[in-house]
PDB file of N, CA and C in Angstrom:
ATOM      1  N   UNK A   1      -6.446  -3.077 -13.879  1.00  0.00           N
ATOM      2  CA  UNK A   1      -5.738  -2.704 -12.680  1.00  0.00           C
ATOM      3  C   UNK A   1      -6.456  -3.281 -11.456  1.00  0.00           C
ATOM      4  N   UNK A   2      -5.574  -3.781 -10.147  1.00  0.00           N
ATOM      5  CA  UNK A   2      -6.089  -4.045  -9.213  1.00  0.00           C
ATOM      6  C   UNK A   2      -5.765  -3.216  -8.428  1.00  0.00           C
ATOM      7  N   UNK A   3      -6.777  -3.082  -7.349  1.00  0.00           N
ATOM      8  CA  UNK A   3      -6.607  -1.924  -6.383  1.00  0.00           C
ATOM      9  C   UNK A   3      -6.687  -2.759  -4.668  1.00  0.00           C
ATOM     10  N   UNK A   4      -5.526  -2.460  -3.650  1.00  0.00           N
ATOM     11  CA  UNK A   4      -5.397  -3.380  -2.321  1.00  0.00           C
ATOM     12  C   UNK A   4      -5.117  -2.052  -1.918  1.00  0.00           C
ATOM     13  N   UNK A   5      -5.534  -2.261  -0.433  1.00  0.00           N
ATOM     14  CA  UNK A   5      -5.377  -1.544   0.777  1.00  0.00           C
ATOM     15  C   UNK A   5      -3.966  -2.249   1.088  1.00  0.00           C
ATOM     16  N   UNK A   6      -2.964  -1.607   1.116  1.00  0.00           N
ATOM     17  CA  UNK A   6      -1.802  -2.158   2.162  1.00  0.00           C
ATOM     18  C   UNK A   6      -1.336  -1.971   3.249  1.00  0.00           C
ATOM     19  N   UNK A   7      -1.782  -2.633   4.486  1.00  0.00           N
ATOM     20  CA  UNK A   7      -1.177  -2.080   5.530  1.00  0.00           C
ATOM     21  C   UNK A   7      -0.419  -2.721   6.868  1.00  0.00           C
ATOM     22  N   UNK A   8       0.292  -2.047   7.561  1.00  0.00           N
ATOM     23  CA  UNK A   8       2.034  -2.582   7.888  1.00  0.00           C
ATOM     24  C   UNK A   8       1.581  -2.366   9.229  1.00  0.00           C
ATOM     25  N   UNK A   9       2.148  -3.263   9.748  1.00  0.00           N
ATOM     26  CA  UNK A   9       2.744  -3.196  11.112  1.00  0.00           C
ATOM     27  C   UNK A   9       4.143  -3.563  11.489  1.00  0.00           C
ATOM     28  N   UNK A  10       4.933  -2.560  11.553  1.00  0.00           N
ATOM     29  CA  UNK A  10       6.796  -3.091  11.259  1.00  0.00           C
ATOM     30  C   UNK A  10       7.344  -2.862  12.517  1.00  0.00           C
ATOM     31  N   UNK A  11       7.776  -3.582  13.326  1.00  0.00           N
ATOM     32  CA  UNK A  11       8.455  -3.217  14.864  1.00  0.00           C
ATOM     33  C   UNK A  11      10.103  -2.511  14.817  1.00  0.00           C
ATOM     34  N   UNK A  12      10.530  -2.344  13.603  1.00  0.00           N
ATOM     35  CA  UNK A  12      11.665  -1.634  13.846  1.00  0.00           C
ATOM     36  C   UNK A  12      11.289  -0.484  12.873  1.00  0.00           C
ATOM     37  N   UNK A  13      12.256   0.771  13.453  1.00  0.00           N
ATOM     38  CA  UNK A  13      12.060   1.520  12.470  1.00  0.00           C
ATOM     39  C   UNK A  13      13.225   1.875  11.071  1.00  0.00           C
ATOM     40  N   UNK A  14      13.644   0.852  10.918  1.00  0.00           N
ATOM     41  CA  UNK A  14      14.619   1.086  10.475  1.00  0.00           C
ATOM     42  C   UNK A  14      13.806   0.342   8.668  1.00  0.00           C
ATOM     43  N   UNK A  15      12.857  -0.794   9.183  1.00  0.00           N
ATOM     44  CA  UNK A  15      12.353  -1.595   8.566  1.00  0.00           C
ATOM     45  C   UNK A  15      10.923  -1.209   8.112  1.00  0.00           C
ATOM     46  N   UNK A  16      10.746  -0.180   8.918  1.00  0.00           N
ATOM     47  CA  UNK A  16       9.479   0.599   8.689  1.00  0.00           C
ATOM     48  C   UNK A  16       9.602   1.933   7.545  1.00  0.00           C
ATOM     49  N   UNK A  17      10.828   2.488   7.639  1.00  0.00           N
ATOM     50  CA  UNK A  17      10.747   3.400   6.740  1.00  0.00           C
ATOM     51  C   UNK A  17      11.339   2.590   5.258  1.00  0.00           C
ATOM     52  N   UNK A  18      11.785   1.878   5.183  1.00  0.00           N
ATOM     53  CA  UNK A  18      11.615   0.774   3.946  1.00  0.00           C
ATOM     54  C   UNK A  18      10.731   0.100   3.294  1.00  0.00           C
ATOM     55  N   UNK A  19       9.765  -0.376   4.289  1.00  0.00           N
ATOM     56  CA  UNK A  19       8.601  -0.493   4.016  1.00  0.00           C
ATOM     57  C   UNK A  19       7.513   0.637   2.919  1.00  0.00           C
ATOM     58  N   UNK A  20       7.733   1.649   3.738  1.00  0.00           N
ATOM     59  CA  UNK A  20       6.946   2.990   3.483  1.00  0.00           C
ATOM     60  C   UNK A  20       7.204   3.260   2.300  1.00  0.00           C
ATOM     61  N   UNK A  21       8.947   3.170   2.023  1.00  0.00           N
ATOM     62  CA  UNK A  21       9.225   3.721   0.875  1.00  0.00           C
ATOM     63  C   UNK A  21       8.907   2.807  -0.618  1.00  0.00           C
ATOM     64  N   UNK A  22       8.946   1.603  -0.217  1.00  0.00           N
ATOM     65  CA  UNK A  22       8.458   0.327  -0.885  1.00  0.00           C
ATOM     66  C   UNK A  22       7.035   0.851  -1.371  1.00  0.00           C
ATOM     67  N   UNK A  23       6.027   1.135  -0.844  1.00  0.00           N
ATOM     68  CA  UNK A  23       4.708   0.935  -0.713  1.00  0.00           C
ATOM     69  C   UNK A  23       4.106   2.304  -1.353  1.00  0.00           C
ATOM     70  N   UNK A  24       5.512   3.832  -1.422  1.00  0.00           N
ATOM     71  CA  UNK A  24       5.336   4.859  -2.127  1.00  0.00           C
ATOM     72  C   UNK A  24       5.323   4.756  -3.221  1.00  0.00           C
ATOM     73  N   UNK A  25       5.681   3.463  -4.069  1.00  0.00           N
ATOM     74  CA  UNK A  25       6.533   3.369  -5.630  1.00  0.00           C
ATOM     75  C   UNK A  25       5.010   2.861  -5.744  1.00  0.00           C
ATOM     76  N   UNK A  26       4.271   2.241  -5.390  1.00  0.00           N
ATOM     77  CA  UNK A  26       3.202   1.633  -5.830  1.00  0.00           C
ATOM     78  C   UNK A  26       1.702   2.086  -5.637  1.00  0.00           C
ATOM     79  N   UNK A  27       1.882   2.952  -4.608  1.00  0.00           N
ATOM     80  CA  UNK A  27       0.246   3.691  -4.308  1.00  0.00           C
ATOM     81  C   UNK A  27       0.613   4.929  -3.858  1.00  0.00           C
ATOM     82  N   UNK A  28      -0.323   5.240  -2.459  1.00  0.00           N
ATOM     83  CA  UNK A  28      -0.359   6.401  -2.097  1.00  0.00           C
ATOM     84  C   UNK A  28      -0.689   6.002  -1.407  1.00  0.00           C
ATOM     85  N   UNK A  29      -0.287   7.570   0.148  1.00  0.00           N
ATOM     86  CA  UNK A  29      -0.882   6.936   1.591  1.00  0.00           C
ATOM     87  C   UNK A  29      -2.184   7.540   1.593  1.00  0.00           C
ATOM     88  N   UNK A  30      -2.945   6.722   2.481  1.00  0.00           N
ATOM     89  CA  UNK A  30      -4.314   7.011   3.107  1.00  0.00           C
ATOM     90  C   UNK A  30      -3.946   7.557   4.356  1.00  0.00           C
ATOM     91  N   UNK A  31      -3.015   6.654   5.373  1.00  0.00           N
ATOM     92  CA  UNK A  31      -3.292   6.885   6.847  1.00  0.00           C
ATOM     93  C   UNK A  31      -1.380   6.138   6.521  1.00  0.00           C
ATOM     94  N   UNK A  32      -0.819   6.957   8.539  1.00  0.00           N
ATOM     95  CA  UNK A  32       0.501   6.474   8.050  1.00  0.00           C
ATOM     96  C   UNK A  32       0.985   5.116   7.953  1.00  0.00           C
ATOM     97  N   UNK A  33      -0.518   3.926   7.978  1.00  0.00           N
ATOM     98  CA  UNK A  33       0.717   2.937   7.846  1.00  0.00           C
ATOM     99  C   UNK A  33      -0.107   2.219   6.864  1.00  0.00           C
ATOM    100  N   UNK A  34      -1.199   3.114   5.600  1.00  0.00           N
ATOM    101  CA  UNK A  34      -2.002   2.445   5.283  1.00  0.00           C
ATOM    102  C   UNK A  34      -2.132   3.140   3.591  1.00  0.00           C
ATOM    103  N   UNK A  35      -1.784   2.018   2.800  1.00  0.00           N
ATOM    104  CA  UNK A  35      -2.138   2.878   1.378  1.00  0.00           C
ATOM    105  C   UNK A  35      -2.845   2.285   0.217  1.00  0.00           C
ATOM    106  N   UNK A  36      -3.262   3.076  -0.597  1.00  0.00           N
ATOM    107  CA  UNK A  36      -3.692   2.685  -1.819  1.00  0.00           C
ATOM    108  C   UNK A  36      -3.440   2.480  -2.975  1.00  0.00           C
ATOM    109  N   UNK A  37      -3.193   0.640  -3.465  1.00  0.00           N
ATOM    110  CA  UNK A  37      -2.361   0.359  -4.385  1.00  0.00           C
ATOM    111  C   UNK A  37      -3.309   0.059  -5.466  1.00  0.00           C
ATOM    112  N   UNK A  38      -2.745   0.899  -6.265  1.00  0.00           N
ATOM    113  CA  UNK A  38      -3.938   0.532  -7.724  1.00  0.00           C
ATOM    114  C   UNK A  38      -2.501  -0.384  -8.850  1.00  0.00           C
ATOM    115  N   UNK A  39      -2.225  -1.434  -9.345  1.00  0.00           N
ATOM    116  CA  UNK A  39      -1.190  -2.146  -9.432  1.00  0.00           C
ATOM    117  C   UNK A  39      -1.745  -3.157 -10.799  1.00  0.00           C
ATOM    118  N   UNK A  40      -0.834  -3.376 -11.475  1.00  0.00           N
ATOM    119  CA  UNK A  40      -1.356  -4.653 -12.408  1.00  0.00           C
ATOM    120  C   UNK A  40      -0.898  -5.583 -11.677  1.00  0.00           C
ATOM    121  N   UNK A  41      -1.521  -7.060 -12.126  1.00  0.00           N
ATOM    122  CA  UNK A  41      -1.346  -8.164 -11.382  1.00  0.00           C
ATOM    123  C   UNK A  41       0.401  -8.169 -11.267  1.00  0.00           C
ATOM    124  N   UNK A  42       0.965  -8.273 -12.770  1.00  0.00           N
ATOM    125  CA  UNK A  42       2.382  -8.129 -12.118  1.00  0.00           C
ATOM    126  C   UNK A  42       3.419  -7.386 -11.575  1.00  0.00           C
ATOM    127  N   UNK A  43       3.093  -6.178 -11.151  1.00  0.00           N
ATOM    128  CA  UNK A  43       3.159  -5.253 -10.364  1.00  0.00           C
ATOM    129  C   UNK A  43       2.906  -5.562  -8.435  1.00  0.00           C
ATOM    130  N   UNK A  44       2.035  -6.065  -8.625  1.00  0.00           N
ATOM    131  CA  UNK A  44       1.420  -6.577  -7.600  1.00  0.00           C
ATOM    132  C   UNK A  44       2.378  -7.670  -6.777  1.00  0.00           C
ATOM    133  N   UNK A  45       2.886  -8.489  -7.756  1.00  0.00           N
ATOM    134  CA  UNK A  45       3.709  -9.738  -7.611  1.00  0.00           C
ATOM    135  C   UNK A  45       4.893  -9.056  -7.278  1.00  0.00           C
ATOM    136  N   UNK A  46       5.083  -8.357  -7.985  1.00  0.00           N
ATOM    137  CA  UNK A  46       6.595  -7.275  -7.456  1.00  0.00           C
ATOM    138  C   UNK A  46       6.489  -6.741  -5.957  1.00  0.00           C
ATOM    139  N   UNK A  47       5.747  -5.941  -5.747  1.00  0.00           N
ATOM    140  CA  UNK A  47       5.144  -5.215  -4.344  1.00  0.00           C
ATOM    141  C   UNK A  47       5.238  -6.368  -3.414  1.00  0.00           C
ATOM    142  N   UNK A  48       4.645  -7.410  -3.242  1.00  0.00           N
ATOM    143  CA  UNK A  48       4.329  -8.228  -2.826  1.00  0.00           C
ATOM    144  C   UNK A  48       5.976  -8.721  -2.095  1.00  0.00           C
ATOM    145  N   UNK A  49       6.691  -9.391  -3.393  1.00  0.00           N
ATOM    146  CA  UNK A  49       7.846  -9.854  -3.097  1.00  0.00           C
ATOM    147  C   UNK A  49       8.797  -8.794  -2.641  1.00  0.00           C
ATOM    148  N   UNK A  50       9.006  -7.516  -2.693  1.00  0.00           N
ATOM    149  CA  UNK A  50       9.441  -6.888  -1.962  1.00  0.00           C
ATOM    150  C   UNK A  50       9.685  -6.517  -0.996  1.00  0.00           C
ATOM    151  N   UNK A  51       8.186  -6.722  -0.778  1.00  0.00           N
ATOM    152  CA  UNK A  51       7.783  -6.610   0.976  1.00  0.00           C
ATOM    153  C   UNK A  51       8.111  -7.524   1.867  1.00  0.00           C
ATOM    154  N   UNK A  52       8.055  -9.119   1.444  1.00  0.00           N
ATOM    155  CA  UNK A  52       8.533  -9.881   1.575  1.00  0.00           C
ATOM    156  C   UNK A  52       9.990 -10.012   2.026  1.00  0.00           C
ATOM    157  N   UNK A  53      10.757  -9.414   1.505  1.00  0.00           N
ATOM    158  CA  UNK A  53      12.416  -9.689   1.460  1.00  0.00           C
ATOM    159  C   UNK A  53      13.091  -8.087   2.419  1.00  0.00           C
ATOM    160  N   UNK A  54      11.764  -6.950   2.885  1.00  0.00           N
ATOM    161  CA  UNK A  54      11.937  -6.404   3.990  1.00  0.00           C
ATOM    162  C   UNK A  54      11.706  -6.892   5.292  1.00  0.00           C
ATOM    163  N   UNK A  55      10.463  -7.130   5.409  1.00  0.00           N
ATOM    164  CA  UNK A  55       9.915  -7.406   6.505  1.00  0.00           C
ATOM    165  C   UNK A  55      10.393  -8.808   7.644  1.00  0.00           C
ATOM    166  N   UNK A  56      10.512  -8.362   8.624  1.00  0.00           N
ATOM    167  CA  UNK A  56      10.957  -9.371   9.601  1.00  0.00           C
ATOM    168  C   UNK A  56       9.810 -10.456   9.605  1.00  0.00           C
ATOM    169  N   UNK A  57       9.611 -11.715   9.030  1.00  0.00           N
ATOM    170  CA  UNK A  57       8.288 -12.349   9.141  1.00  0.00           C
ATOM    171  C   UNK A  57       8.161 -12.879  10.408  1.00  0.00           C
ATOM    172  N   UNK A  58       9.047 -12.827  11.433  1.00  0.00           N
ATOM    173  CA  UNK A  58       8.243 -13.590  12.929  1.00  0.00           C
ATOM    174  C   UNK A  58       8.361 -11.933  13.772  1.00  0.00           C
ATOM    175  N   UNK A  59       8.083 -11.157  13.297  1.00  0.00           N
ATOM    176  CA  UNK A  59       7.722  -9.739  14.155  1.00  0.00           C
ATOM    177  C   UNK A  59       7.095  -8.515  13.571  1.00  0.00           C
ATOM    178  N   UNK A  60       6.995  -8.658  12.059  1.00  0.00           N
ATOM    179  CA  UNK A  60       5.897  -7.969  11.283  1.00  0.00           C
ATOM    180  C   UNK A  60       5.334  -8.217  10.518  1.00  0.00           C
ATOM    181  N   UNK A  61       4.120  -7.530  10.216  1.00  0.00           N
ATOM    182  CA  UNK A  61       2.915  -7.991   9.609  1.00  0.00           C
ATOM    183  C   UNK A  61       2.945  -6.862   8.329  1.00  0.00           C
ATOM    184  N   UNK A  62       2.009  -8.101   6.945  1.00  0.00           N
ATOM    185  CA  UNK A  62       1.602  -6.967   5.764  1.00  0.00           C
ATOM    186  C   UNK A  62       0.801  -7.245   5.667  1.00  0.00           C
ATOM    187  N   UNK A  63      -0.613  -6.445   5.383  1.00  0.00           N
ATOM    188  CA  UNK A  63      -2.054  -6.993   4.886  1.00  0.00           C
ATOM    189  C   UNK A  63      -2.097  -6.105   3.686  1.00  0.00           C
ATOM    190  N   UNK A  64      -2.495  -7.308   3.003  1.00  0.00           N
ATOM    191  CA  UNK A  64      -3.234  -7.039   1.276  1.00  0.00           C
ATOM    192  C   UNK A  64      -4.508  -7.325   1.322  1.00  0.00           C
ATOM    193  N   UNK A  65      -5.366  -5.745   1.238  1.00  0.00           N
ATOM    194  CA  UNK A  65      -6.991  -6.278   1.291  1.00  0.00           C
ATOM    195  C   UNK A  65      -7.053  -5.939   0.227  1.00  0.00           C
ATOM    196  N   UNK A  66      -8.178  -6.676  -1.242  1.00  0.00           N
ATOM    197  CA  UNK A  66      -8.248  -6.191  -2.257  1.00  0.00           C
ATOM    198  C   UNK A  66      -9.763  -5.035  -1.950  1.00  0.00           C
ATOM    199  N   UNK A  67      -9.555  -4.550  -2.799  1.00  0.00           N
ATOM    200  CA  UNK A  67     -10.581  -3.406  -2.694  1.00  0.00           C
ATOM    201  C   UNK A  67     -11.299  -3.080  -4.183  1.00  0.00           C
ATOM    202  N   UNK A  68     -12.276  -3.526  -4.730  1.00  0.00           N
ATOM    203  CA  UNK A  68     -12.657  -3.402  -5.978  1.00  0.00           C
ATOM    204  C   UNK A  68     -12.796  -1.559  -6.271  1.00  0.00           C
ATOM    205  N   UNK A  69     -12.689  -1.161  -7.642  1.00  0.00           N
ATOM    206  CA  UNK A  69     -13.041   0.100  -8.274  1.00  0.00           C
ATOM    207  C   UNK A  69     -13.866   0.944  -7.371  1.00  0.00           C
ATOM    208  N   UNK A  70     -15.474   0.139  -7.182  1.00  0.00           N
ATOM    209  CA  UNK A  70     -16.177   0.978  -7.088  1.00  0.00           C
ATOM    210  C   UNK A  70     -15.851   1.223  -5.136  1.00  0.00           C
ATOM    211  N   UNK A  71     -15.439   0.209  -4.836  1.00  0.00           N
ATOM    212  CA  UNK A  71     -15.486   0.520  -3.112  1.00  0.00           C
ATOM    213  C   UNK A  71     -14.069   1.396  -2.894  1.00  0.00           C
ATOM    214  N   UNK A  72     -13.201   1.540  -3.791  1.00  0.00           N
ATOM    215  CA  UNK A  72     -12.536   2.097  -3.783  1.00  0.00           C
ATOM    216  C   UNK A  72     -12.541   3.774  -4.034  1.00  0.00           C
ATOM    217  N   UNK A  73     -13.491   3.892  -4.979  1.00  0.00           N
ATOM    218  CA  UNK A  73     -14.107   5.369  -5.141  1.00  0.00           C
ATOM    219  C   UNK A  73     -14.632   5.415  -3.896  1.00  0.00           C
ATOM    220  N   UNK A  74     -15.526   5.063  -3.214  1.00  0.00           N
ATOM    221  CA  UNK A  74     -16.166   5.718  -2.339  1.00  0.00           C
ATOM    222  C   UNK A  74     -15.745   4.968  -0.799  1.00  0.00           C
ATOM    223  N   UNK A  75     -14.842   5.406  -0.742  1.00  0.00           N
ATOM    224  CA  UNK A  75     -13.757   5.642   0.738  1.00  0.00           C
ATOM    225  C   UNK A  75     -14.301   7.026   1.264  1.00  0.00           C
ATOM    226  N   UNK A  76     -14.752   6.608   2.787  1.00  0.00           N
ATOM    227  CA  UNK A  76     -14.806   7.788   3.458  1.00  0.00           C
ATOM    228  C   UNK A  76     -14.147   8.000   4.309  1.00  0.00           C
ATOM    229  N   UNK A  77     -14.000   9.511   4.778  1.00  0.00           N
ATOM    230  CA  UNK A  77     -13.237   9.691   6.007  1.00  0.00           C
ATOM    231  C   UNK A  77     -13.482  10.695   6.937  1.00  0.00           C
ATOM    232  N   UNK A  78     -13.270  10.478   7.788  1.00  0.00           N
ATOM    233  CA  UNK A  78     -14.015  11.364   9.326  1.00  0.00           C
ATOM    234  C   UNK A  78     -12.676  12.110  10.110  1.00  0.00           C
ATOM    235  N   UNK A  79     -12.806  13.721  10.388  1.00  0.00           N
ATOM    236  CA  UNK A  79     -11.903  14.054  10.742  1.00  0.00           C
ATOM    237  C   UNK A  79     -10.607  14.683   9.558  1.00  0.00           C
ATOM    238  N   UNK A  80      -9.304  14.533   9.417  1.00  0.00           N
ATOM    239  CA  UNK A  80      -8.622  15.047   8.729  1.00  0.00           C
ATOM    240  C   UNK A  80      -8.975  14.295   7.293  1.00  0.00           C
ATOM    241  N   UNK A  81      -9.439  15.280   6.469  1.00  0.00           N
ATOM    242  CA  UNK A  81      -9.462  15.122   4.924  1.00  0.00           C
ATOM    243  C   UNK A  81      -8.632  13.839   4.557  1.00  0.00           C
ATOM    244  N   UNK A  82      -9.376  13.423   3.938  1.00  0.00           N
ATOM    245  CA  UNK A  82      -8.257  12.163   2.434  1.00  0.00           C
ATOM    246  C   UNK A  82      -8.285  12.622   1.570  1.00  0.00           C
ATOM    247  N   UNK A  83      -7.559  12.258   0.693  1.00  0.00           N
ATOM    248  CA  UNK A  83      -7.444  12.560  -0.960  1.00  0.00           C
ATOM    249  C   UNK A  83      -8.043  11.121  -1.338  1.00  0.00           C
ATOM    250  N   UNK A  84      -8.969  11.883  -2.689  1.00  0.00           N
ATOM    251  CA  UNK A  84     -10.020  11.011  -3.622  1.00  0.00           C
ATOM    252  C   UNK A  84      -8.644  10.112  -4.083  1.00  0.00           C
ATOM    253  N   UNK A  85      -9.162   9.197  -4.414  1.00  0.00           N
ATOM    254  CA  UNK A  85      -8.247   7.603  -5.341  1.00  0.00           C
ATOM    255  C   UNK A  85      -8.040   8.026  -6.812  1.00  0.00           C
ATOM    256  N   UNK A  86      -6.938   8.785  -7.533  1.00  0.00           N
ATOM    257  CA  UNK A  86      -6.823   8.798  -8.547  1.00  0.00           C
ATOM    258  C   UNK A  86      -5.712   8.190  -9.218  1.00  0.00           C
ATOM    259  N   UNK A  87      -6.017   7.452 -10.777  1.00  0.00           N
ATOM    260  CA  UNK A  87      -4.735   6.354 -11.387  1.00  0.00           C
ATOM    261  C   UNK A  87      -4.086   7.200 -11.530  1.00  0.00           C
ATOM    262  N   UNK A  88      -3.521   8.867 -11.630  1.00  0.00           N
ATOM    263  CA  UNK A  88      -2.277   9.686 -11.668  1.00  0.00           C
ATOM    264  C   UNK A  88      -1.928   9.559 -10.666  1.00  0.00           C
ATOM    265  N   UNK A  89      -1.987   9.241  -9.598  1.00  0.00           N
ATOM    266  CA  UNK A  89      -1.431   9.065  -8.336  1.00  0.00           C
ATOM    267  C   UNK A  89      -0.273   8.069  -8.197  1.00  0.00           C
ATOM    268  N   UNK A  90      -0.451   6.793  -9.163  1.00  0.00           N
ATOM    269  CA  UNK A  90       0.372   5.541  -8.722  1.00  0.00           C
ATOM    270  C   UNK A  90       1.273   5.707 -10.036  1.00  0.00           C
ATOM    271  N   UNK A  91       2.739   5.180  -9.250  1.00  0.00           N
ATOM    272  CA  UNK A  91       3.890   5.226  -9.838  1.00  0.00           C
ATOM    273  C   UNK A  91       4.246   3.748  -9.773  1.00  0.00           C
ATOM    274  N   UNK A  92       4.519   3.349 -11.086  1.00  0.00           N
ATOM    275  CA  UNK A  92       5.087   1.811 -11.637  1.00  0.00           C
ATOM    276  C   UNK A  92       6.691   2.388 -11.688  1.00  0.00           C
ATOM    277  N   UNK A  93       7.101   0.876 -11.017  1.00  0.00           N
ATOM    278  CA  UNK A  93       8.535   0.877 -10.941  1.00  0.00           C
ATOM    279  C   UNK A  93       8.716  -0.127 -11.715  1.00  0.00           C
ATOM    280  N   UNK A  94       9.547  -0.484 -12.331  1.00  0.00           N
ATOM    281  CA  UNK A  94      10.216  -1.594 -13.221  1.00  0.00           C
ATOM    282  C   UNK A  94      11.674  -1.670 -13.359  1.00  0.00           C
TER     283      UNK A  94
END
């Protein structure tokens, strides 16, 4: 499994809650425009192209940071609680 930080910057909201909902099938949120995708590579390729065929490309942005296992366990956070990174968390769509 690979694990990416995904996170959006969508100027409409119409395109933003599509986004969101896109990005629910595959991780979980961290922060609201920011989540954690634990994904097989072709999973990944799916997510990817999805996002793709939402997003306005000359007015919003997607970042895929990969994030290995262990930096992924140890995510911290300051202020309102996170939830720990667990693989029951992520839902494969097919």
């Amino acid at each position: 499994m690979l694990s990416y930080l995904v996170c959006y910057d969508i100027s409409d909201p119409k395109r933003l809650r599509k986004v969101a909902r896109a990005c629910e099938d595959y991780g979980y949120r961290k922060q609201l425009s920011v989540f954690l995708c634990r994904v097989s590579a072709t999973d990944f390729v799916r997510l990817r192209s999805r996002l793709y065929d939402l997003i306005d490309l000359a007015e919003d942005q997607v970042l895929f940071i990969p994030v290995c296992g262990k930096c992924a366990a140890g995510i911290e956070a300051i202020g309102r609680p996170t939830d720990a990174a667990d693989a029951k968390d992520v839902v494969i769509v097919t």
